[in-house]
C-alpha atoms as a PDB file:
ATOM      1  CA  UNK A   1     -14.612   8.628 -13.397  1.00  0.00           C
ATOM      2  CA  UNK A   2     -12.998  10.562 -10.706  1.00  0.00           C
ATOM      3  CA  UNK A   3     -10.586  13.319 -11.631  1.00  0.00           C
ATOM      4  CA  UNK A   4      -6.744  12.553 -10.311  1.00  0.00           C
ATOM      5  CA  UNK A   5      -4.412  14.798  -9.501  1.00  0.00           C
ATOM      6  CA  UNK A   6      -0.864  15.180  -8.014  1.00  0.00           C
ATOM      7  CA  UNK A   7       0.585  12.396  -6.952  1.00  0.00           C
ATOM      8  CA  UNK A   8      -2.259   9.933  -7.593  1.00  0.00           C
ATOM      9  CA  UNK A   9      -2.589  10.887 -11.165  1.00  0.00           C
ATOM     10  CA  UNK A  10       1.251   9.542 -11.403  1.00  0.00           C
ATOM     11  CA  UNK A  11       0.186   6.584 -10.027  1.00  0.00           C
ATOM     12  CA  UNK A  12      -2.250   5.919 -12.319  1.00  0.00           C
ATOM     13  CA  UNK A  13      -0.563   6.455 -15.096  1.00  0.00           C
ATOM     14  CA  UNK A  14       2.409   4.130 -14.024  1.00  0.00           C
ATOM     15  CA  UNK A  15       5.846   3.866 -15.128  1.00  0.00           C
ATOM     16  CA  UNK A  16       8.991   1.732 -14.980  1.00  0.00           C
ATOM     17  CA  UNK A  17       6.892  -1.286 -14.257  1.00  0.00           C
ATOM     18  CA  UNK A  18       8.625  -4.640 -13.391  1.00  0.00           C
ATOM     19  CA  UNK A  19       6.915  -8.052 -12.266  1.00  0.00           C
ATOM     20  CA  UNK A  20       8.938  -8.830  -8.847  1.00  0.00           C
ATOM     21  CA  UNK A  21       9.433 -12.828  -8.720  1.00  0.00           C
ATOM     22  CA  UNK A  22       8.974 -12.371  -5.288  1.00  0.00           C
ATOM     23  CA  UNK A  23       7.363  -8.978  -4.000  1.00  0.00           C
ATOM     24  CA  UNK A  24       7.288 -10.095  -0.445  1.00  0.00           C
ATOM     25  CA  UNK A  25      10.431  -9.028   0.345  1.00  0.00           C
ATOM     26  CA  UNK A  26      10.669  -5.588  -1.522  1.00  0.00           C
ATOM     27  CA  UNK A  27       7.240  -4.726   0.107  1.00  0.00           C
ATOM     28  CA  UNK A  28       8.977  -5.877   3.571  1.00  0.00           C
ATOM     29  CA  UNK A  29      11.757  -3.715   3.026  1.00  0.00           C
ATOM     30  CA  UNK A  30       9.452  -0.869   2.202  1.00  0.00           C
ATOM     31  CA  UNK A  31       7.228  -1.410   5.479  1.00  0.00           C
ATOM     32  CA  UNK A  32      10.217  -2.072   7.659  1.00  0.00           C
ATOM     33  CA  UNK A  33      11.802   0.845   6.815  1.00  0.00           C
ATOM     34  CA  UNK A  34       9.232   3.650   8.370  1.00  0.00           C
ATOM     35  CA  UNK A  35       9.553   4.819  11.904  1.00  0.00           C
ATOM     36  CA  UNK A  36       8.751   2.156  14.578  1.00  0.00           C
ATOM     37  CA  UNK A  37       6.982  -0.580  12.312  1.00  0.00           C
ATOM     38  CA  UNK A  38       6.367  -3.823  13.116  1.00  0.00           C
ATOM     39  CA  UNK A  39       5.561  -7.487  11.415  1.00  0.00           C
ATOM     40  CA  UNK A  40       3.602  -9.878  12.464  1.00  0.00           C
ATOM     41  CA  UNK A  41       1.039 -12.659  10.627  1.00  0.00           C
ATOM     42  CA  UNK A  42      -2.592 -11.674  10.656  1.00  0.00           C
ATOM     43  CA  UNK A  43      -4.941 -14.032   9.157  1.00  0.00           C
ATOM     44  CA  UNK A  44      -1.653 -16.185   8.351  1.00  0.00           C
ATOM     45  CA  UNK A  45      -0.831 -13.305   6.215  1.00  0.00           C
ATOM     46  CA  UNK A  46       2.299 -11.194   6.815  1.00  0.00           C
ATOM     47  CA  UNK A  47       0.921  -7.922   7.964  1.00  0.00           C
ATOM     48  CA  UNK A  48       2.544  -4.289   9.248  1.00  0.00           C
ATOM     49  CA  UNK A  49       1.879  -2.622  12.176  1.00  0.00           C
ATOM     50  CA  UNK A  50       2.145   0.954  13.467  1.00  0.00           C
ATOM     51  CA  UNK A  51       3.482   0.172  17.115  1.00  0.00           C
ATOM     52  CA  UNK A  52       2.312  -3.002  16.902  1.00  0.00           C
ATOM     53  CA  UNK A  53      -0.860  -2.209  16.952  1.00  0.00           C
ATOM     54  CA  UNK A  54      -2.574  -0.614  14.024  1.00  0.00           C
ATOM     55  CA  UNK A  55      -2.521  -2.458  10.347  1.00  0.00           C
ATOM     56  CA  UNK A  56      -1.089  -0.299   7.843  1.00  0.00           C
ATOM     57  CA  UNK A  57      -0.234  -2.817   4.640  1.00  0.00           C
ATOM     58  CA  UNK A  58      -1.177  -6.771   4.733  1.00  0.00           C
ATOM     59  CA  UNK A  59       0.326  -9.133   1.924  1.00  0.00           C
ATOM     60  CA  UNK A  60      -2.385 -11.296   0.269  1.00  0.00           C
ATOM     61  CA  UNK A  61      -0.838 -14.387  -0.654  1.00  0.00           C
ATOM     62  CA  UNK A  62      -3.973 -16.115  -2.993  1.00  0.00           C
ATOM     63  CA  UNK A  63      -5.775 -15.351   0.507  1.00  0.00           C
ATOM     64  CA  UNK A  64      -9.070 -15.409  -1.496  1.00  0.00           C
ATOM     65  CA  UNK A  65      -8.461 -15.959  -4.634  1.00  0.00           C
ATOM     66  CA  UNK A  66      -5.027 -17.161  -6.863  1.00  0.00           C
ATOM     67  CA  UNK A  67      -3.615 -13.494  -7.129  1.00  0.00           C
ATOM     68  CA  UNK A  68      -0.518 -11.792  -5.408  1.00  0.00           C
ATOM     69  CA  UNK A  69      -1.327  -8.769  -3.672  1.00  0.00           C
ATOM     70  CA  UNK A  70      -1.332  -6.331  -0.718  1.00  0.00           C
ATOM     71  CA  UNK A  71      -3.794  -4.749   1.204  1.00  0.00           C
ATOM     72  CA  UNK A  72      -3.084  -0.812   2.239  1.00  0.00           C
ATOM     73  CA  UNK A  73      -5.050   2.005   4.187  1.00  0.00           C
ATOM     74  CA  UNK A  74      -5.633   4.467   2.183  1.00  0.00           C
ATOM     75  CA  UNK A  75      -5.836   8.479   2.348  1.00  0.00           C
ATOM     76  CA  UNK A  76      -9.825   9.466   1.462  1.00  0.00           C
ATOM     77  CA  UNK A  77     -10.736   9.261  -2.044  1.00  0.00           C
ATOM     78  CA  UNK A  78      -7.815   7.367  -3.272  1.00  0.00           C
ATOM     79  CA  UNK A  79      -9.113   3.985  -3.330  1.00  0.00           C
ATOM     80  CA  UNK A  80     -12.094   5.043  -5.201  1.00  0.00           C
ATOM     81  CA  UNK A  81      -9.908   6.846  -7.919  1.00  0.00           C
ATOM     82  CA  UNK A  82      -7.077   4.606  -8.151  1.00  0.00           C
ATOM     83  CA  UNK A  83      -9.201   1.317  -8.612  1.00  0.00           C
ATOM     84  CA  UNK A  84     -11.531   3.873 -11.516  1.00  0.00           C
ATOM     85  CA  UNK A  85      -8.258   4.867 -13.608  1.00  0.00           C
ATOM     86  CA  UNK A  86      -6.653   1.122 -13.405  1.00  0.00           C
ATOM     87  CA  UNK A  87      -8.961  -1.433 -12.003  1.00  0.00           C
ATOM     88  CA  UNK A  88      -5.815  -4.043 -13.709  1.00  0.00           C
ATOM     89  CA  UNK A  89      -3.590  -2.602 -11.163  1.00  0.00           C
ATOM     90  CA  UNK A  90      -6.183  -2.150  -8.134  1.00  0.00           C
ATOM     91  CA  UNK A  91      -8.785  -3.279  -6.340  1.00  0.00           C
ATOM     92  CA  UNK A  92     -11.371  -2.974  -3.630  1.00  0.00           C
ATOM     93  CA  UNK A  93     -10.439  -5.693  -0.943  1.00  0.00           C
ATOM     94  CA  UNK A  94     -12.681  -7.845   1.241  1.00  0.00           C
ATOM     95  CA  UNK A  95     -13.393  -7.038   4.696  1.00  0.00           C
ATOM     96  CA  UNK A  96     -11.788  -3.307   4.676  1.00  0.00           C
ATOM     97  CA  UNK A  97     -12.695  -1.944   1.555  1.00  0.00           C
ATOM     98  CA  UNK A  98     -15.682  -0.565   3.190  1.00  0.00           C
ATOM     99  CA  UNK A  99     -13.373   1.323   5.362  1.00  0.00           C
ATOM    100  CA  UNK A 100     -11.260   3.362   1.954  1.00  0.00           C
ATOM    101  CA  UNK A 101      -8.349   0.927   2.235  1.00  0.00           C
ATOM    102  CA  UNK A 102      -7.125  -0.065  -1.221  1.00  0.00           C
ATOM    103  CA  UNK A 103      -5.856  -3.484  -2.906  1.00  0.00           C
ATOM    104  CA  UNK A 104      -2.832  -3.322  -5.004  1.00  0.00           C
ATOM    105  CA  UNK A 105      -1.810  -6.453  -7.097  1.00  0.00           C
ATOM    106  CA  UNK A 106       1.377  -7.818  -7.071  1.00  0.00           C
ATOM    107  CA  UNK A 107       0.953 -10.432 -10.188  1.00  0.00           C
ATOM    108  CA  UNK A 108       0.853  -7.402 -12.535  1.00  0.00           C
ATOM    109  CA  UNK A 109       3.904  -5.255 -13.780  1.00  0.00           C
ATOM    110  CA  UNK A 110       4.588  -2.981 -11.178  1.00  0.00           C
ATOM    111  CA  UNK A 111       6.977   0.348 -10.588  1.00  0.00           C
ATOM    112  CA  UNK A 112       8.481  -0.226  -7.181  1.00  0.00           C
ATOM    113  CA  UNK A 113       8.543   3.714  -6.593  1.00  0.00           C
ATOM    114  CA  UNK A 114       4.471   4.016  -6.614  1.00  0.00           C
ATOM    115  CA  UNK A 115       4.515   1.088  -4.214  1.00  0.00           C
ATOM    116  CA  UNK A 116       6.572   2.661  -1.882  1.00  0.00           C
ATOM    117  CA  UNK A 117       4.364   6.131  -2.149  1.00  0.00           C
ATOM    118  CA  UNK A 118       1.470   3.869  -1.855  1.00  0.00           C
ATOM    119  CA  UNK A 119       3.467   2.263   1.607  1.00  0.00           C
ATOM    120  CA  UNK A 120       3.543   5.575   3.046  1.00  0.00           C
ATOM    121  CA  UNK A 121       0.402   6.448   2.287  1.00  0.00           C
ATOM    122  CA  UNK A 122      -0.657   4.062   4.356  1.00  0.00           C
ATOM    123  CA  UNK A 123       1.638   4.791   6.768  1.00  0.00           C
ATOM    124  CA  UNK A 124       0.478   8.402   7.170  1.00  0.00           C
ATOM    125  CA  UNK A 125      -3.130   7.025   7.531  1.00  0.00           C
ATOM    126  CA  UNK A 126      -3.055   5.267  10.570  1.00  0.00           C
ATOM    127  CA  UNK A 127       0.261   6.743  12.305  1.00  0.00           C
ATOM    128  CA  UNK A 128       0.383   9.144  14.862  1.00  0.00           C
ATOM    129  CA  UNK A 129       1.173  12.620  14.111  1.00  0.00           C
ATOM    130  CA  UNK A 130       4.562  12.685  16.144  1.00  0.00           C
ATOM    131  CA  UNK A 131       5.697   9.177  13.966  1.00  0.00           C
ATOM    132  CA  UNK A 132       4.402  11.184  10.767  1.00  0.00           C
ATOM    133  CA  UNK A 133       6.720  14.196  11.882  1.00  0.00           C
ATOM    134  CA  UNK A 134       9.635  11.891  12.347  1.00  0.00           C
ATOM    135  CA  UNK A 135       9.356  10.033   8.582  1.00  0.00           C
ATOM    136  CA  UNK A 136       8.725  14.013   7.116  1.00  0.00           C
ATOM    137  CA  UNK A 137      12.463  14.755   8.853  1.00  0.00           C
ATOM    138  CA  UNK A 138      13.930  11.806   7.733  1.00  0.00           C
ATOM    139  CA  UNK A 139      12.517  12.318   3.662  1.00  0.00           C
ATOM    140  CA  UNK A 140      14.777  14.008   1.487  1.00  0.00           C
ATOM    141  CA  UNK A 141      13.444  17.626   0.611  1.00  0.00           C
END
């Protein structure tokens, strides 16, 4: 098993976990809140855009299956060490796992803090280094 550290070994441990009744609108609130991002459906999923143009978190509504989740891009070597230290909690999705992005479910107890780290995670991945400079100003110190 990979070895975790920082921020992802919080993650993995998990705390303060809460099943959401409805985690589309937390995880909207979440996306909507970083610098210039956009929603749109994708795949008749509701999906979050950099700009409007590059995916950074998708919701997967039973898309493939009957579970609640998202779909997130991913720094390098988190997907593979998140989804080793809690495989309840994440996943390897279809069609971009391949490409490092990570699946996170949403039918499981979850702590609303780690999803927003994991929201600008993604954020970070695919956003331009002059939108990343703006969300650094705007986070508390």
């Amino acid at each position: 098993m990979p070895q975790l550290s920082g921020r992802l070994r919080v993650l993995a441990l998990g705390h303060n976990r809460d099943v959401e009744a409805d985690p589309l609108e937390p995880l909207r609130k979440l996306c909507l809140r970083l610098p210039e991002a956009t929603e749109r459906l994708s795949h008749g999923e509701p999906t979050w855009f950099v700009r409007g143009r590059k995916t950074f978190v998708t919701y997967s509504d039973h898309h493939h299956d009957d579970r609640l989740a998202f779909w997130c891009a991913a720094p390098a070597g988190a997907q593979e060490a998140l989804v080793a230290s809690d495989p309840l909690r994440y996943f390897v999705p279809p069609y971009v796992g391949h490409r490092g992005w990570l699946g996170v479910w949403l039918d499981v107890p979850v702590d609303w803090s780690e999803i927003a780290e994991l929201v600008a995670d993604a954020y970070r991945t695919v956003a331009p280094k002059r939108l990343i400079a703006e969300l650094d100003a705007k986070e508390p110190d």
